[in-house]
Protein backbone atom coordinates (compact mmCIF):
# COMPACT_ATOMS: atom_id res chain seq x y z
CA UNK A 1 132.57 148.00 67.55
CA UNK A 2 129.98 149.29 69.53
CA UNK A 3 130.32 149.32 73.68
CA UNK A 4 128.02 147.28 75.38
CA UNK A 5 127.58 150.42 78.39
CA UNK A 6 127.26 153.15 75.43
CA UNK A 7 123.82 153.71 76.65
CA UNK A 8 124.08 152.99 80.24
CA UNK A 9 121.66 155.23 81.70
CA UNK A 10 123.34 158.24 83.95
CA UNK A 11 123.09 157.55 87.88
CA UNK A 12 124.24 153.80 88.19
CA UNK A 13 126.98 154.64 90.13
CA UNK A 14 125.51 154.05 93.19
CA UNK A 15 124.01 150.40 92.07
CA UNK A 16 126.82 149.24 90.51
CA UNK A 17 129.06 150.19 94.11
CA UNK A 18 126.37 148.05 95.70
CA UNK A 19 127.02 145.34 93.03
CA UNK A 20 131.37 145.00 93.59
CA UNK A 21 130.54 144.66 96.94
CA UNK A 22 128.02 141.82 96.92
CA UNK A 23 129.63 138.34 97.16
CA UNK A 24 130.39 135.94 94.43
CA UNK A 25 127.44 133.29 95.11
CA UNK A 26 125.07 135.95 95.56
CA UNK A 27 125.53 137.85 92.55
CA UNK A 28 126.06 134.72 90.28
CA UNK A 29 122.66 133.96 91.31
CA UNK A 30 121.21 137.27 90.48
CA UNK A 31 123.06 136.98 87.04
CA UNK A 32 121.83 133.88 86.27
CA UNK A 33 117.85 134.64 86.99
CA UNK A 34 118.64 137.58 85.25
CA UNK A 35 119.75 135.65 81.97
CA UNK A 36 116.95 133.02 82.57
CA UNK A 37 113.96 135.29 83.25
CA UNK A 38 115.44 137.26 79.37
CA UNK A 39 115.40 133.62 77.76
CA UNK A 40 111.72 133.40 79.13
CA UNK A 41 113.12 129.90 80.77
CA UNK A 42 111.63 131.73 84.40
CA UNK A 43 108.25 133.67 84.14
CA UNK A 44 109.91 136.17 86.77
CA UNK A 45 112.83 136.92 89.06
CA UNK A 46 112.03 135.69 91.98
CA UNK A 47 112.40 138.86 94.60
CA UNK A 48 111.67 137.49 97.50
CA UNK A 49 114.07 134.83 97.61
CA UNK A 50 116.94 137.14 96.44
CA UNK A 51 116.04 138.94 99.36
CA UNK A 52 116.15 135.89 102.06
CA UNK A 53 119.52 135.38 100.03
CA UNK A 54 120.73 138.99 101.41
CA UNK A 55 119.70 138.43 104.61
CA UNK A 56 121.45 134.97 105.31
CA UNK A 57 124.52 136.70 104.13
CA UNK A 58 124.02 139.71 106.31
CA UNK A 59 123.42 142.14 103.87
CA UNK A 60 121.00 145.08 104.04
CA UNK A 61 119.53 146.35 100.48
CA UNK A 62 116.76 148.38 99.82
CA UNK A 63 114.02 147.89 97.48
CA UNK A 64 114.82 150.50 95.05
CA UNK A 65 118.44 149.72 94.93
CA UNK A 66 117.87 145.57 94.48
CA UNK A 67 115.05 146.88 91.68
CA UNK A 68 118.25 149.04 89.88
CA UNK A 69 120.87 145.89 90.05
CA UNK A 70 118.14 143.95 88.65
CA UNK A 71 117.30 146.60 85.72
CA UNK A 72 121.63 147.03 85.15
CA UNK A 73 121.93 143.26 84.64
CA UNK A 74 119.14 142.88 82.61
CA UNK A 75 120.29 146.26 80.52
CA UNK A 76 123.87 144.56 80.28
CA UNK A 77 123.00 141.33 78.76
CA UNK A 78 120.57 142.69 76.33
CA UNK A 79 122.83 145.11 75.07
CA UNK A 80 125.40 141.86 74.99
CA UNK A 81 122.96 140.10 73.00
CA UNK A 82 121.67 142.46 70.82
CA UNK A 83 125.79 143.05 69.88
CA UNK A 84 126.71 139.64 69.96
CA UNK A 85 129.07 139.82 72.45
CA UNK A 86 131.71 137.56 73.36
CA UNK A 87 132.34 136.97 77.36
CA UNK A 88 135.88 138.22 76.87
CA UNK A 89 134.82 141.20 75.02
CA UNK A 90 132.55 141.70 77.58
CA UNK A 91 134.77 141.34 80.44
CA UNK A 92 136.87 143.86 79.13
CA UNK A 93 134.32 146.12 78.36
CA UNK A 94 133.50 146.10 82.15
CA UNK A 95 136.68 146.70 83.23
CA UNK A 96 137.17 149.39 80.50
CA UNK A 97 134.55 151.55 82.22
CA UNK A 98 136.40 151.68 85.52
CA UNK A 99 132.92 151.29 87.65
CA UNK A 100 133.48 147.51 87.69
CA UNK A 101 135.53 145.33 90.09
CA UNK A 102 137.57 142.71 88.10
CA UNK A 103 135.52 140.18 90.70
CA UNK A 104 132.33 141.31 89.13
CA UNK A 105 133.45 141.55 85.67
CA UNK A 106 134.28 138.32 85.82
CA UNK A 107 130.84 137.05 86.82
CA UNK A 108 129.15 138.82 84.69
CA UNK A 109 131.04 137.45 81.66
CA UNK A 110 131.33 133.90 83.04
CA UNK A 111 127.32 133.93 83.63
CA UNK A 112 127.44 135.09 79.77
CA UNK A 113 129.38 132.62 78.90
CA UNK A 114 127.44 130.08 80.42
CA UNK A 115 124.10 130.92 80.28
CA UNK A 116 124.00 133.29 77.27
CA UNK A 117 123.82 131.54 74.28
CA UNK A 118 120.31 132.14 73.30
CA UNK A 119 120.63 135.88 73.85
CA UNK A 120 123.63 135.51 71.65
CA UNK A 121 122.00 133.75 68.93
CA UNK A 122 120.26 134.89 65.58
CA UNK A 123 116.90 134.46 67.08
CA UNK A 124 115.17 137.82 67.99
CA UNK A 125 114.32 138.23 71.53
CA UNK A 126 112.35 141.25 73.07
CA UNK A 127 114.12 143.88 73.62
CA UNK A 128 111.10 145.96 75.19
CA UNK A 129 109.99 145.31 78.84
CA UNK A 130 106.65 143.18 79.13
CA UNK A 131 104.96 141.78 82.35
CA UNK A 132 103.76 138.45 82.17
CA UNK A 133 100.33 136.34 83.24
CA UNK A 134 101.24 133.74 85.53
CA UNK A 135 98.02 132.74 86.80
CA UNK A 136 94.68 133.74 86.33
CA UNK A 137 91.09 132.99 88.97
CA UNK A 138 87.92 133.58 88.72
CA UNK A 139 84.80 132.95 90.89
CA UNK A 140 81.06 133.84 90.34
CA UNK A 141 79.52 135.58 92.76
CA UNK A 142 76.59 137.02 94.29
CA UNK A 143 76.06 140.46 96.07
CA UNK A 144 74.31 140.26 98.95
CA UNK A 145 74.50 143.42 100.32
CA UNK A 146 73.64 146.72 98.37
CA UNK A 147 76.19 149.22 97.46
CA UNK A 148 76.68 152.50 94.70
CA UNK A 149 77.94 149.29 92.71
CA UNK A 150 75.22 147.08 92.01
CA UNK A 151 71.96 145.97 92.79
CA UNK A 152 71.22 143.38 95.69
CA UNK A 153 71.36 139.77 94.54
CA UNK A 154 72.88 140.44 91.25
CA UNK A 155 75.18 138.02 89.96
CA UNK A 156 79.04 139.20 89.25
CA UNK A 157 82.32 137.17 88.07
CA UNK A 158 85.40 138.09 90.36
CA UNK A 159 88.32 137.67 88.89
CA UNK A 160 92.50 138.17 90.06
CA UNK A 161 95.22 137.94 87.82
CA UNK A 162 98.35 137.42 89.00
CA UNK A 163 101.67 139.28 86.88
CA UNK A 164 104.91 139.32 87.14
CA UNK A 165 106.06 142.81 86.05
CA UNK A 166 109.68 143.33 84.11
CA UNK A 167 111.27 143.45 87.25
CA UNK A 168 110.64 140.36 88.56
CA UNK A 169 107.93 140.92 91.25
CA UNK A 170 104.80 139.48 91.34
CA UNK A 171 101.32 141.68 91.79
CA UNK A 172 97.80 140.60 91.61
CA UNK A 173 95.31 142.76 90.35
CA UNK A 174 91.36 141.71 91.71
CA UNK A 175 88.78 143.42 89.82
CA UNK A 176 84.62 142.29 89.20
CA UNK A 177 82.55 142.07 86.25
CA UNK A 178 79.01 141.90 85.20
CA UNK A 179 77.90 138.69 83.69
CA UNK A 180 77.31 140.40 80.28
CA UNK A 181 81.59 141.80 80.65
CA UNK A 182 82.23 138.41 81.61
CA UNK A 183 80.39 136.82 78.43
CA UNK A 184 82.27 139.37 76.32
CA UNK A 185 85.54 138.67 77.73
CA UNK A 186 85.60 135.51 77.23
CA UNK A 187 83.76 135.67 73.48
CA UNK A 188 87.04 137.52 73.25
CA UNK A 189 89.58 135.44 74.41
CA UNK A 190 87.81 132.15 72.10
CA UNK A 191 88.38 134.14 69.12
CA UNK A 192 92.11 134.63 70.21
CA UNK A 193 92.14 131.09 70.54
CA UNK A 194 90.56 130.30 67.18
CA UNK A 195 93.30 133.20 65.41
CA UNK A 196 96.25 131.57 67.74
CA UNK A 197 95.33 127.87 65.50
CA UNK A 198 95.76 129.43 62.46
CA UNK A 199 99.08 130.83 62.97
């Protein structure tokens, strides 16, 4: 049978020290956005509040190494999924590697057990990392002031697009358009649309 951490990527050492030590009802919680952001049941992980989480408990991460528990977790229980893995199996796996506490073997598997089962299923899932559109804005506009850009009083459409990337964290991206871009675009996204009814 093939191991679940076969192809954990060299250098998690450090992350996964950071994850034994971590409490119970903090990591649970990162587990289970973890396994709800894969099921697509959460557009993203919510950052932010993992990080007022760490803070209430006194605990000082950085960025980089909060980014790395999130990409481990999310590594794990795709690899669990994609082998059908059963909690138990996976426990042991964990513990097999001697890099995981029993403590956080255990709530890794019990989050699998729990909140796993559509991972686990038949169904195909992505296994590639994709950001998501949460929200897109748009507002026409009119310059008023001349730049190397565009000519004075010419109309533009602004638009910002919010994303959550495969990490969890949120980014907006603002960018302009010419009316005739604008038209295009959204001749564009209608025949989407019209494709999207036939399927």
């Amino acid at each position: 049978m093939a191991e679940v951490l076969e192809k954990l990527p060299q250098g998690c050492d450090h992350t996964i020290d950071i994850l034994n030590r971590l409490p119970t009802e903090v990591f649970s919680d990162i587990c289970h956005d973890v396994l709800f952001f894969l099921q697509f049941k959460i557009p993203a992980i919510d950052v932010e509040t993992l990080k007022e989480r760490f803070e209430e408990n006194n605990i000082h991460i950085e960025d980089k190494d909060l980014q790395s528990i999130l990409h481990i977790l999310k590594y794990i229980y795709r690899s669990a999924g994609k082998l059908k893995v059963h909690h138990d199996s996976l426990k042991k796996q964990l513990l097999s590697s001697l890099k995981f506490t029993e403590e956080t073997s255990e709530n890794i598997a019990y989050n699998w057990k729990e909140y796993g089962d559509v991972l686990r299923s038949d169904h195909s899932f992505p296994m590639f990392d994709v950001g998501k559109l949460i929200d897109m804005q748009w507002k026409l506009g009119v310059a008023v002031s001349s730049d190397d850009c565009r000519n004075l009083n010419s109309t533009f459409v602004a638009m910002t697009l919010k994303v959550a990337d495969t990490s969890g964290n949120l980014t907006s991206h603002a960018f302009e358009m010419t009316i005739p871009q604008f038209k295009n675009l959204s001749k564009q996204l209608q025949e989407m649309a019209k494709s999207m009814e036939m399927v």
